[in-house]
N, C-alpha and C. Protein backbone atom coordinates (compact mmCIF):
# COMPACT_ATOMS: atom_id res chain seq x y z
N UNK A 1 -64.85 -12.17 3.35
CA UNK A 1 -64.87 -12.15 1.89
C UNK A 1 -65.22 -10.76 1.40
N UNK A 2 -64.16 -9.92 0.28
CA UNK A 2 -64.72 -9.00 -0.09
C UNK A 2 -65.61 -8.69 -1.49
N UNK A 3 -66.91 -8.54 -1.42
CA UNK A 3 -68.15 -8.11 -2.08
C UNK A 3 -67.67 -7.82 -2.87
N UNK A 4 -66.62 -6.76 -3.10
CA UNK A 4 -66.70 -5.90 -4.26
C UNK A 4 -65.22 -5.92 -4.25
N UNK A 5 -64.64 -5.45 -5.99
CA UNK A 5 -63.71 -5.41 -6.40
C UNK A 5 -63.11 -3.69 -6.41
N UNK A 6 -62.09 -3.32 -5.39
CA UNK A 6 -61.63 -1.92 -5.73
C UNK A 6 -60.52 -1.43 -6.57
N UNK A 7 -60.29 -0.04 -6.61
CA UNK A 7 -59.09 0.03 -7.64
C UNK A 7 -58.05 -0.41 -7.05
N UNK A 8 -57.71 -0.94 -6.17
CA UNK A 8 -56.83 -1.70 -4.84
C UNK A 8 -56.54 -3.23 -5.32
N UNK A 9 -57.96 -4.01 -5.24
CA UNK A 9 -57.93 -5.37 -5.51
C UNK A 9 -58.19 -6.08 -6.67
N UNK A 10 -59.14 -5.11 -7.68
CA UNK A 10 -59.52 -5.57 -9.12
C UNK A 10 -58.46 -6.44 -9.63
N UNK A 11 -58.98 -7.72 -10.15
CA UNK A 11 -57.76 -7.96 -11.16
C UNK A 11 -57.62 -7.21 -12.42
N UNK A 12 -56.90 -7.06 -12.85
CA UNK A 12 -56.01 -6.73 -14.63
C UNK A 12 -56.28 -7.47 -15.50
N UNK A 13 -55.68 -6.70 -16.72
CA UNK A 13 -56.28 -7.60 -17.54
C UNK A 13 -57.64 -6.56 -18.85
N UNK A 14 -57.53 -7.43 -19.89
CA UNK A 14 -58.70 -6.64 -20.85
C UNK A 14 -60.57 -6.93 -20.71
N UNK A 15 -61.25 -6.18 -20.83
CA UNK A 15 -62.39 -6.85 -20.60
C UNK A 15 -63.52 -6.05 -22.19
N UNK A 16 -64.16 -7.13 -22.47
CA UNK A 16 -64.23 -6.37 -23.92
C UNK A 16 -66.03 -5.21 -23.38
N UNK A 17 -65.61 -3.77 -23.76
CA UNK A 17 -66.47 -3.29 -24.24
C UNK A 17 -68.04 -3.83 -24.42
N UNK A 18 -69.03 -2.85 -23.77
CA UNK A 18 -70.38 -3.47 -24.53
C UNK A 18 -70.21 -3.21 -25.63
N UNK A 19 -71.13 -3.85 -26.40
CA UNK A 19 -71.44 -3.49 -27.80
C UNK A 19 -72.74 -2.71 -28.50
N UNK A 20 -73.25 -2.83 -27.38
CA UNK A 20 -74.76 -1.66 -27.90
C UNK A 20 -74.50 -0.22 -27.68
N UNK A 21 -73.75 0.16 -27.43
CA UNK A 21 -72.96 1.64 -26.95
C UNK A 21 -71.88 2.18 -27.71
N UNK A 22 -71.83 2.81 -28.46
CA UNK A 22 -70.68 3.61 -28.84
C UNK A 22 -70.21 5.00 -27.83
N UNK A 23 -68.81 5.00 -27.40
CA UNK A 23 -68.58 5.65 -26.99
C UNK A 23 -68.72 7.33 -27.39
N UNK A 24 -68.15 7.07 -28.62
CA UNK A 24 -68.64 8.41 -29.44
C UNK A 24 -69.95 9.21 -29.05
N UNK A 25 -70.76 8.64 -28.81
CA UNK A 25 -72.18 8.57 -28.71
C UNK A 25 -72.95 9.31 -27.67
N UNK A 26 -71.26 9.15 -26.90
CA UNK A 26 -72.25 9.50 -25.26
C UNK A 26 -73.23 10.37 -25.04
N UNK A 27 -72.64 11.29 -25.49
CA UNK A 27 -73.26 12.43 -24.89
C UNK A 27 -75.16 12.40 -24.92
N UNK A 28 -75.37 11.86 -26.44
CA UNK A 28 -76.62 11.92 -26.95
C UNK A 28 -77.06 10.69 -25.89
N UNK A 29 -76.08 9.52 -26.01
CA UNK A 29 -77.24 8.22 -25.18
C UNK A 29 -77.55 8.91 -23.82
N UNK A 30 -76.46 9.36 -23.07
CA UNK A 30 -76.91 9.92 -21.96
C UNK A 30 -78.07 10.66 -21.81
N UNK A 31 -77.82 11.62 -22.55
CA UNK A 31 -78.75 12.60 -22.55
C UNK A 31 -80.67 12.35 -22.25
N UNK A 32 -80.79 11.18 -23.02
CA UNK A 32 -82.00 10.70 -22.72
C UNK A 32 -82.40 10.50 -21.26
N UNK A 33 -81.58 10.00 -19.84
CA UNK A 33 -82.08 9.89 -18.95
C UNK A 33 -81.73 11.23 -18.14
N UNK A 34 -80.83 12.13 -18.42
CA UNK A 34 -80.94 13.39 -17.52
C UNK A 34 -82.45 14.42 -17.32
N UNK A 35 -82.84 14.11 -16.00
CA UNK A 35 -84.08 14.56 -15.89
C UNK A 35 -85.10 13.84 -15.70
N UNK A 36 -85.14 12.75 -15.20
CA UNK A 36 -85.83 11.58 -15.05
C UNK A 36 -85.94 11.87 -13.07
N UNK A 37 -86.98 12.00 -13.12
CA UNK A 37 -87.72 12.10 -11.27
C UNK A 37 -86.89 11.27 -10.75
N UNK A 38 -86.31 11.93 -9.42
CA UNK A 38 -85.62 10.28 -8.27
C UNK A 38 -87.10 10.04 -8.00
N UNK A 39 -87.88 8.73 -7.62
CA UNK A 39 -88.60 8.32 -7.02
C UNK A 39 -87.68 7.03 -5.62
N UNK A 40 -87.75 6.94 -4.63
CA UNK A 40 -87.12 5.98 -3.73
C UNK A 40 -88.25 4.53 -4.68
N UNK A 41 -87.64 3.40 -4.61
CA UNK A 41 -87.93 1.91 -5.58
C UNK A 41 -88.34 2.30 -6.47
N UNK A 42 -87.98 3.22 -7.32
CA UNK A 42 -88.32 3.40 -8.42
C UNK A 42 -88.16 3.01 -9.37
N UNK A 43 -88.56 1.93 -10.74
CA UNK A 43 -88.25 1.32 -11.46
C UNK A 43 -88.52 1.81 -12.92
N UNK A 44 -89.32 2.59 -13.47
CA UNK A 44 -89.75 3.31 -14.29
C UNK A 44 -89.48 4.09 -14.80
N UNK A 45 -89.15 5.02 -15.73
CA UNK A 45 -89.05 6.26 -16.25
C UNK A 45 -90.29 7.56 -15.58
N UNK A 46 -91.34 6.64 -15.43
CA UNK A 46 -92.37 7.60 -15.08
C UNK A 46 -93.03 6.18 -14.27
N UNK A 47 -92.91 7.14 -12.89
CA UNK A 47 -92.86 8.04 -11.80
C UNK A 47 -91.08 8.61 -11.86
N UNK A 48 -90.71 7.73 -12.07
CA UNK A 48 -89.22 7.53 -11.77
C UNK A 48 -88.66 6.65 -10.91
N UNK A 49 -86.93 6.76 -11.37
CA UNK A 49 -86.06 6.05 -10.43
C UNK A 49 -85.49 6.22 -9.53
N UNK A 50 -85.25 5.12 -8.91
CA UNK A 50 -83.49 5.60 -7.57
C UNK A 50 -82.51 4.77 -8.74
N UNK A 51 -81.25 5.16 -8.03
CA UNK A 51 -80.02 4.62 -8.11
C UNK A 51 -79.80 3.44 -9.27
N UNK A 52 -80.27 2.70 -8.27
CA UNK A 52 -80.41 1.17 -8.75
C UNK A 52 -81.26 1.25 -9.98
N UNK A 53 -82.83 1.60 -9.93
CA UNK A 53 -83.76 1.20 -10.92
C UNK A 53 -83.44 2.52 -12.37
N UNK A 54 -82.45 3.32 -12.22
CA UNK A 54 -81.81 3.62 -13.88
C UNK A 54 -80.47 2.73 -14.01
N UNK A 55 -79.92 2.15 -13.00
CA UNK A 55 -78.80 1.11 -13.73
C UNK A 55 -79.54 -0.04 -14.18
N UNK A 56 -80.49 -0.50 -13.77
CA UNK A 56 -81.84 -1.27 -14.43
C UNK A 56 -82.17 -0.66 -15.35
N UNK A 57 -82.90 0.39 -15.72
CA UNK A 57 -83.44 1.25 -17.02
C UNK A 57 -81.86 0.96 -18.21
N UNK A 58 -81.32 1.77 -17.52
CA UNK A 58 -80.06 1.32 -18.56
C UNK A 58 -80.14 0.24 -19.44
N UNK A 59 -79.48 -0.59 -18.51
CA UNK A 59 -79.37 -1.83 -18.55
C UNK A 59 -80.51 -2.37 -19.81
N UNK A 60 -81.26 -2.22 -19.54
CA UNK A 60 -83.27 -2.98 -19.90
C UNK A 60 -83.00 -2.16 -21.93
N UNK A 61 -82.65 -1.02 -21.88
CA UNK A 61 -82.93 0.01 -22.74
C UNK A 61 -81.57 -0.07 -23.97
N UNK A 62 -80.53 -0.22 -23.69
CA UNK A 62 -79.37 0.03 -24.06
C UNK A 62 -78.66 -1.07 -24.28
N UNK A 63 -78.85 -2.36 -23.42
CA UNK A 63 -78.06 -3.46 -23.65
C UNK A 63 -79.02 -4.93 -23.79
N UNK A 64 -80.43 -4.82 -23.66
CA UNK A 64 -81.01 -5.58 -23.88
C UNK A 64 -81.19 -6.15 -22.77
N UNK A 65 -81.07 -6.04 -21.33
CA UNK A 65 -80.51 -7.32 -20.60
C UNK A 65 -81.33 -6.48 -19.12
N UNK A 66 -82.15 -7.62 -19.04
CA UNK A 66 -83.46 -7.06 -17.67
C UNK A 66 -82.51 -7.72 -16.17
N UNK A 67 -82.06 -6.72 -15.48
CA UNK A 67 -81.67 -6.93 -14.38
C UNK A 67 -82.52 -7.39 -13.52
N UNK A 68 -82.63 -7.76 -12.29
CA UNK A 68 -83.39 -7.96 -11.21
C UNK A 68 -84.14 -6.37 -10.90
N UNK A 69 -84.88 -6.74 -10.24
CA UNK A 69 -85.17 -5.10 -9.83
C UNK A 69 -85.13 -5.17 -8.39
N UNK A 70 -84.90 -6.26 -7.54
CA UNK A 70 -84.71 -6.25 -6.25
C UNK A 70 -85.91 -5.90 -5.29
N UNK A 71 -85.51 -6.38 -4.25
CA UNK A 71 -86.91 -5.88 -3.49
C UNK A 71 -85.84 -5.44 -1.93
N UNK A 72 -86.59 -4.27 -1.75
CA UNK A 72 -85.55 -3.56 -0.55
C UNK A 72 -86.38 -3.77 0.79
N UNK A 73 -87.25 -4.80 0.77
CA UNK A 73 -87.74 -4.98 1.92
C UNK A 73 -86.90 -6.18 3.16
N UNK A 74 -87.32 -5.48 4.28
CA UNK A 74 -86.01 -6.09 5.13
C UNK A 74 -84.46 -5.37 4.78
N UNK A 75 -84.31 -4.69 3.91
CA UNK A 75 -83.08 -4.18 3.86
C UNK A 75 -82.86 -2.79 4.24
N UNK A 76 -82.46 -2.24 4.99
CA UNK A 76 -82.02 -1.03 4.85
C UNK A 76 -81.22 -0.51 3.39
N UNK A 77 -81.74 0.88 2.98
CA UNK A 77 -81.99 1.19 1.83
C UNK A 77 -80.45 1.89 1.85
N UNK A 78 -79.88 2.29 3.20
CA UNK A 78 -77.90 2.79 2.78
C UNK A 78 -77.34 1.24 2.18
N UNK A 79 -77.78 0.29 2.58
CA UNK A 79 -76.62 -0.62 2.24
C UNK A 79 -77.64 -1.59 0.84
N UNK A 80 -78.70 -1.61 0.23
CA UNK A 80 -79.29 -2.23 -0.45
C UNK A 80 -78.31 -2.58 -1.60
N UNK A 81 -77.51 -1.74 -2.17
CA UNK A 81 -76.90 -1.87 -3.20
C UNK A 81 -75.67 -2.95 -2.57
N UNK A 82 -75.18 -3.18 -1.66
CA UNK A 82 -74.32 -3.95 -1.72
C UNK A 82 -75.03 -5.33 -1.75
N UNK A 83 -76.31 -5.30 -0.88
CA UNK A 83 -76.73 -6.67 -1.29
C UNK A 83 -77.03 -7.46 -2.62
N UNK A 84 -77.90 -6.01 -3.05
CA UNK A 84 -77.83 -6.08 -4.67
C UNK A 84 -76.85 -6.75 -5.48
N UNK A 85 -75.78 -6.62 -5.91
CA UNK A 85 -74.55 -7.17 -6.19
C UNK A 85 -73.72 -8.37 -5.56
N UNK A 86 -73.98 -8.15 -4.53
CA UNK A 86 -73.52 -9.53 -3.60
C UNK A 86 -74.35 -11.03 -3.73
N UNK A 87 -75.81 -11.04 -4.23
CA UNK A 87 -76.46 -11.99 -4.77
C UNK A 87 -75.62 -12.83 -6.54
N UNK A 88 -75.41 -11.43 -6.96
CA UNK A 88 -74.98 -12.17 -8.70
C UNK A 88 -73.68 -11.84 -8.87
N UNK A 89 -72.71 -11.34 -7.57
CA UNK A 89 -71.54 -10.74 -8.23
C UNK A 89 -70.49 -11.73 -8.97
N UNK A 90 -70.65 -12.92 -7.97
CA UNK A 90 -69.78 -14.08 -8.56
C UNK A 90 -69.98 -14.47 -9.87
N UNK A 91 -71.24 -14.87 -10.43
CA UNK A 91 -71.64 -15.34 -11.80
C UNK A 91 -71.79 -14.28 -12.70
N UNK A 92 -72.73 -13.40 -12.41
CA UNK A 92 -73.19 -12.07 -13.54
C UNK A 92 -72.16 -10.84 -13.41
N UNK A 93 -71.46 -10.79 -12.64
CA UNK A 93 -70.72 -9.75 -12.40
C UNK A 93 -69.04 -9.37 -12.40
N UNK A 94 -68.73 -9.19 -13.10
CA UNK A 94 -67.03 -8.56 -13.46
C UNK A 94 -66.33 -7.49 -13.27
N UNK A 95 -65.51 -7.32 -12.45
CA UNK A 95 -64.61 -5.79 -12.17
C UNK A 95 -64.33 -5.19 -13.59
N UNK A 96 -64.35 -4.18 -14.03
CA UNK A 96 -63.56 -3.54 -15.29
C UNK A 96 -62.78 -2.30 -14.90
N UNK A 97 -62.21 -1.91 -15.73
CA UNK A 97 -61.47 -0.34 -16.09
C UNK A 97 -62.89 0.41 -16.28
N UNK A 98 -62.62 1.60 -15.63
CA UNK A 98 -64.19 2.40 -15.66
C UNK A 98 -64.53 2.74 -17.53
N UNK A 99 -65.44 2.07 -18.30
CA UNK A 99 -65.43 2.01 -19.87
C UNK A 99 -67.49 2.48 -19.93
N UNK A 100 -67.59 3.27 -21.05
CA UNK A 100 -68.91 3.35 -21.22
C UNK A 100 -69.81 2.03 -20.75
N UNK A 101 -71.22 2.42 -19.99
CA UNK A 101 -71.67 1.17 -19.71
C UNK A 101 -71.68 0.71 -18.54
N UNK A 102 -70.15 0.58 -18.13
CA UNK A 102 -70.05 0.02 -16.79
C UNK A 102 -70.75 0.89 -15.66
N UNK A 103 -70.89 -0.21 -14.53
CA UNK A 103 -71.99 -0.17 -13.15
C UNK A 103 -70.32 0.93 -12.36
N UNK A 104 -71.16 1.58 -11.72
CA UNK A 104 -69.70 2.65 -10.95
C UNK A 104 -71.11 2.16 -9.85
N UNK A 105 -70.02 1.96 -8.85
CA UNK A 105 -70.53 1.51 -6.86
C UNK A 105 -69.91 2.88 -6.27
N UNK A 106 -70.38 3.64 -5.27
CA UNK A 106 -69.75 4.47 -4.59
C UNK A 106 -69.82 3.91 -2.89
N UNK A 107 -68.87 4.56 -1.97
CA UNK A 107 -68.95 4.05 -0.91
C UNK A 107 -69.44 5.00 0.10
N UNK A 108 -70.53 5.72 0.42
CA UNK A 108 -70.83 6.78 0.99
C UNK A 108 -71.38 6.78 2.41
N UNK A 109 -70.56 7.33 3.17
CA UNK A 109 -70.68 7.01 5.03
C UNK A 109 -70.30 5.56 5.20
N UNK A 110 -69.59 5.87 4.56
CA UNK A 110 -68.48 4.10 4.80
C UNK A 110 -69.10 2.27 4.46
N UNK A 111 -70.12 2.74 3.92
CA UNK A 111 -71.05 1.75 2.90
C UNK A 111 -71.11 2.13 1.37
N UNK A 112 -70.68 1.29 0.68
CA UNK A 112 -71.35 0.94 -0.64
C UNK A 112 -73.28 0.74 -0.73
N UNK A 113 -73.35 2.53 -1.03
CA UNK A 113 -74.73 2.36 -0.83
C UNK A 113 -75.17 3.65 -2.53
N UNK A 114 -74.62 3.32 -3.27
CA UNK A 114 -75.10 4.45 -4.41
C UNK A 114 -74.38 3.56 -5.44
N UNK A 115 -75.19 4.08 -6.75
CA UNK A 115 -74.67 3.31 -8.36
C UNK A 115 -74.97 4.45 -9.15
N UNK A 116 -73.76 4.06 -10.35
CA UNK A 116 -74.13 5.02 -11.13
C UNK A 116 -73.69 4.10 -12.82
N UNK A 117 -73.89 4.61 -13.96
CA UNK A 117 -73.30 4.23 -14.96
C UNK A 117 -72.79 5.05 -15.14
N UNK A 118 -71.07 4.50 -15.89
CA UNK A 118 -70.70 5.00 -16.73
C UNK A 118 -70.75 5.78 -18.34
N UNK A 119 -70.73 6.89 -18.49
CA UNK A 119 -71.65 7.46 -19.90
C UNK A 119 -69.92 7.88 -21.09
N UNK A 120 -68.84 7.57 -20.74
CA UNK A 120 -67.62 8.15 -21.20
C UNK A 120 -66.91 9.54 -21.02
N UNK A 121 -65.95 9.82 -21.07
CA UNK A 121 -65.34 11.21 -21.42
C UNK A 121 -65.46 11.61 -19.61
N UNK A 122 -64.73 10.60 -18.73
CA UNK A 122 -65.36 11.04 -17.51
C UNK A 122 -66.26 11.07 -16.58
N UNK A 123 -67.21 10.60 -17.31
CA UNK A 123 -68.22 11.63 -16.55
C UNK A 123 -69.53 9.81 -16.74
N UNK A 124 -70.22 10.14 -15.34
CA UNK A 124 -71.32 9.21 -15.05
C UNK A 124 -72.84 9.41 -14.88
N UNK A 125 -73.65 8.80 -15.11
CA UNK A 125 -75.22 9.04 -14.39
C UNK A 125 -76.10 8.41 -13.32
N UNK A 126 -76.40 9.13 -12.68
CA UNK A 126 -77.37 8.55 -11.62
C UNK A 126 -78.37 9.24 -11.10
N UNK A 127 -79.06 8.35 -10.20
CA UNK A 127 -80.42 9.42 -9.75
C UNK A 127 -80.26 9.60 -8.28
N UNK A 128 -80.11 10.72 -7.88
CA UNK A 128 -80.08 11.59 -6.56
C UNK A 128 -81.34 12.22 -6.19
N UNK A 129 -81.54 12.01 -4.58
CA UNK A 129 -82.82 12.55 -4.27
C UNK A 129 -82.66 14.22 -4.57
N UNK A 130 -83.81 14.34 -4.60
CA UNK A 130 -83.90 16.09 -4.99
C UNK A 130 -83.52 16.62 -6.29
N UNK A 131 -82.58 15.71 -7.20
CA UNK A 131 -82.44 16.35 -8.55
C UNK A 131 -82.44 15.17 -9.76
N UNK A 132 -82.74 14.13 -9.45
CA UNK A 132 -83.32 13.19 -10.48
C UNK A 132 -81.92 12.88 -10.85
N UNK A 133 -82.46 12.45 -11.61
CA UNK A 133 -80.87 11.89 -12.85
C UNK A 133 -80.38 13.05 -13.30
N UNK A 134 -78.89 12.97 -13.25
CA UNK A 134 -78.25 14.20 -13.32
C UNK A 134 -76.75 13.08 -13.75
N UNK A 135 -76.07 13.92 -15.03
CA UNK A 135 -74.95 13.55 -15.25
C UNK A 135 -73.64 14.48 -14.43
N UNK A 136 -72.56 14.05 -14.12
CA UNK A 136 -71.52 14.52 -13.47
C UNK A 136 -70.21 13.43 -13.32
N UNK A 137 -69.19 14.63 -13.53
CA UNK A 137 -67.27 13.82 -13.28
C UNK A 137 -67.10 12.98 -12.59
N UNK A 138 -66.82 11.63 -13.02
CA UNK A 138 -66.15 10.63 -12.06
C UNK A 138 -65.02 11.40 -10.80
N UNK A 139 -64.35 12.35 -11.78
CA UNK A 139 -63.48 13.07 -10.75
C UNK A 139 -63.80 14.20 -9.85
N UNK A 140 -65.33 14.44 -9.80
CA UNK A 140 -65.48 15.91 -9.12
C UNK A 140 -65.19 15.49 -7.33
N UNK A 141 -65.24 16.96 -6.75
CA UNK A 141 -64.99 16.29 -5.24
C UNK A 141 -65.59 15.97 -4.48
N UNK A 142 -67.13 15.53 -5.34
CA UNK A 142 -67.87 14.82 -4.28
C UNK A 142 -67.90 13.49 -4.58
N UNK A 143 -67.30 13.26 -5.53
CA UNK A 143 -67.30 11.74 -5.94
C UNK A 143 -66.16 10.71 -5.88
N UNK A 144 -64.69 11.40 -6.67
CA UNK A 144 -63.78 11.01 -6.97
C UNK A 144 -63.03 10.07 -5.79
N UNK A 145 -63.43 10.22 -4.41
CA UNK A 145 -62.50 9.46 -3.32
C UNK A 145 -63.87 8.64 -2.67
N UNK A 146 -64.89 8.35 -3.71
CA UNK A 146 -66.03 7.60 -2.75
C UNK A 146 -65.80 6.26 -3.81
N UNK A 147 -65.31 6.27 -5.31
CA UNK A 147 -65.70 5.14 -6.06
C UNK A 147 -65.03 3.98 -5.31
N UNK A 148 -66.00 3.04 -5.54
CA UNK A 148 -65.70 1.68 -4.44
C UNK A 148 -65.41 0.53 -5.75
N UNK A 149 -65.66 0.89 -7.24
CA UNK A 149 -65.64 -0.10 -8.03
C UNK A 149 -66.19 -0.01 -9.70
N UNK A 150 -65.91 -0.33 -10.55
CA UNK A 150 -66.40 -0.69 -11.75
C UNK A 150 -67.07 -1.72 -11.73
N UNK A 151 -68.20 -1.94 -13.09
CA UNK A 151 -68.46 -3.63 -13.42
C UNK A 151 -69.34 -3.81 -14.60
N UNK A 152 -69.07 -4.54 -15.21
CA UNK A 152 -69.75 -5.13 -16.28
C UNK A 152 -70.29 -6.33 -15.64
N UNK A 153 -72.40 -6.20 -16.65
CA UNK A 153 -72.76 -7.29 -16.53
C UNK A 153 -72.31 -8.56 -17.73
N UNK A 154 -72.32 -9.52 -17.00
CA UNK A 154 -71.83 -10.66 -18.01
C UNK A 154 -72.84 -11.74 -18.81
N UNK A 155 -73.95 -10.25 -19.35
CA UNK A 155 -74.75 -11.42 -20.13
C UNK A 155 -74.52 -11.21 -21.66
């Protein structure tokens, strides 16, 4: 069974937009988390986050809607994110066209092991060890041949 939906297998089709986000907007909504500490389980603004716990912050801040925060124990922390998603993907979780908002999965050393949101005009956020949350191109060349997927949550 495959976990995740790629630009390969996604179905088609329209999927509506959040609504707490204006695209217009991006730049400024983004802007608030660039610079936010990676901490590894980081769930907070302060200490800071990983990966996962600003698509949580997001999420919590912007759309109203408190994700799990997961617990990475017993898991190895390259593949956490696929488990992550593989618990709610069927019910809470929807493939989209990459649209402000949406969850971006990357597949890195041949695991789906990194997340990022979508912020518009291209370009995504996430938190990387050593430089915190940092915005950058869906298309640059460290990214563009790793995306494993889009997704909207479906609350």
């Amino acid at each position: 069974m495959n976990l995740f939906w790629t630009n390969r297998t996604r179905p088609t089709g329209l999927y509506r937009r959040p609504s707490r986000v204006c695209s217009n907007m991006i730049a400024e909504w983004a802007a608030q988390y660039v610079g936010i500490p990676f901490v590894e389980l980081g769930r907070e603004r302060s200490p800071g986050v990983d990966c996962w716990g600003l698509v949580r912050l997001v999420y919590l801040e912007q759309y109203e809607i408190e994700l799990p925060s997961y617990s990475y124990e017993n898991c190895d922390n390259r593949t956490a994110n696929a488990r992550i998603f593989s618990a709610e993907k069927e019910s809470k979780w929807r493939p989209v066209l990459a649209m402000t908002g949406s969850v971006v999965l990357f597949n890195v050393a041949s695991r789906v092991c990194h997340a990022g949101v979508v912020v518009g005009d291209g370009k995504f956020i996430h938190a990387e060890v050593g430089t915190g949350v940092i915005m950058e191109r869906l298309q640059s060349a460290q990214w563009r041949n790793r995306i494993e997927g889009f997704y909207e949550h479906d609350d």
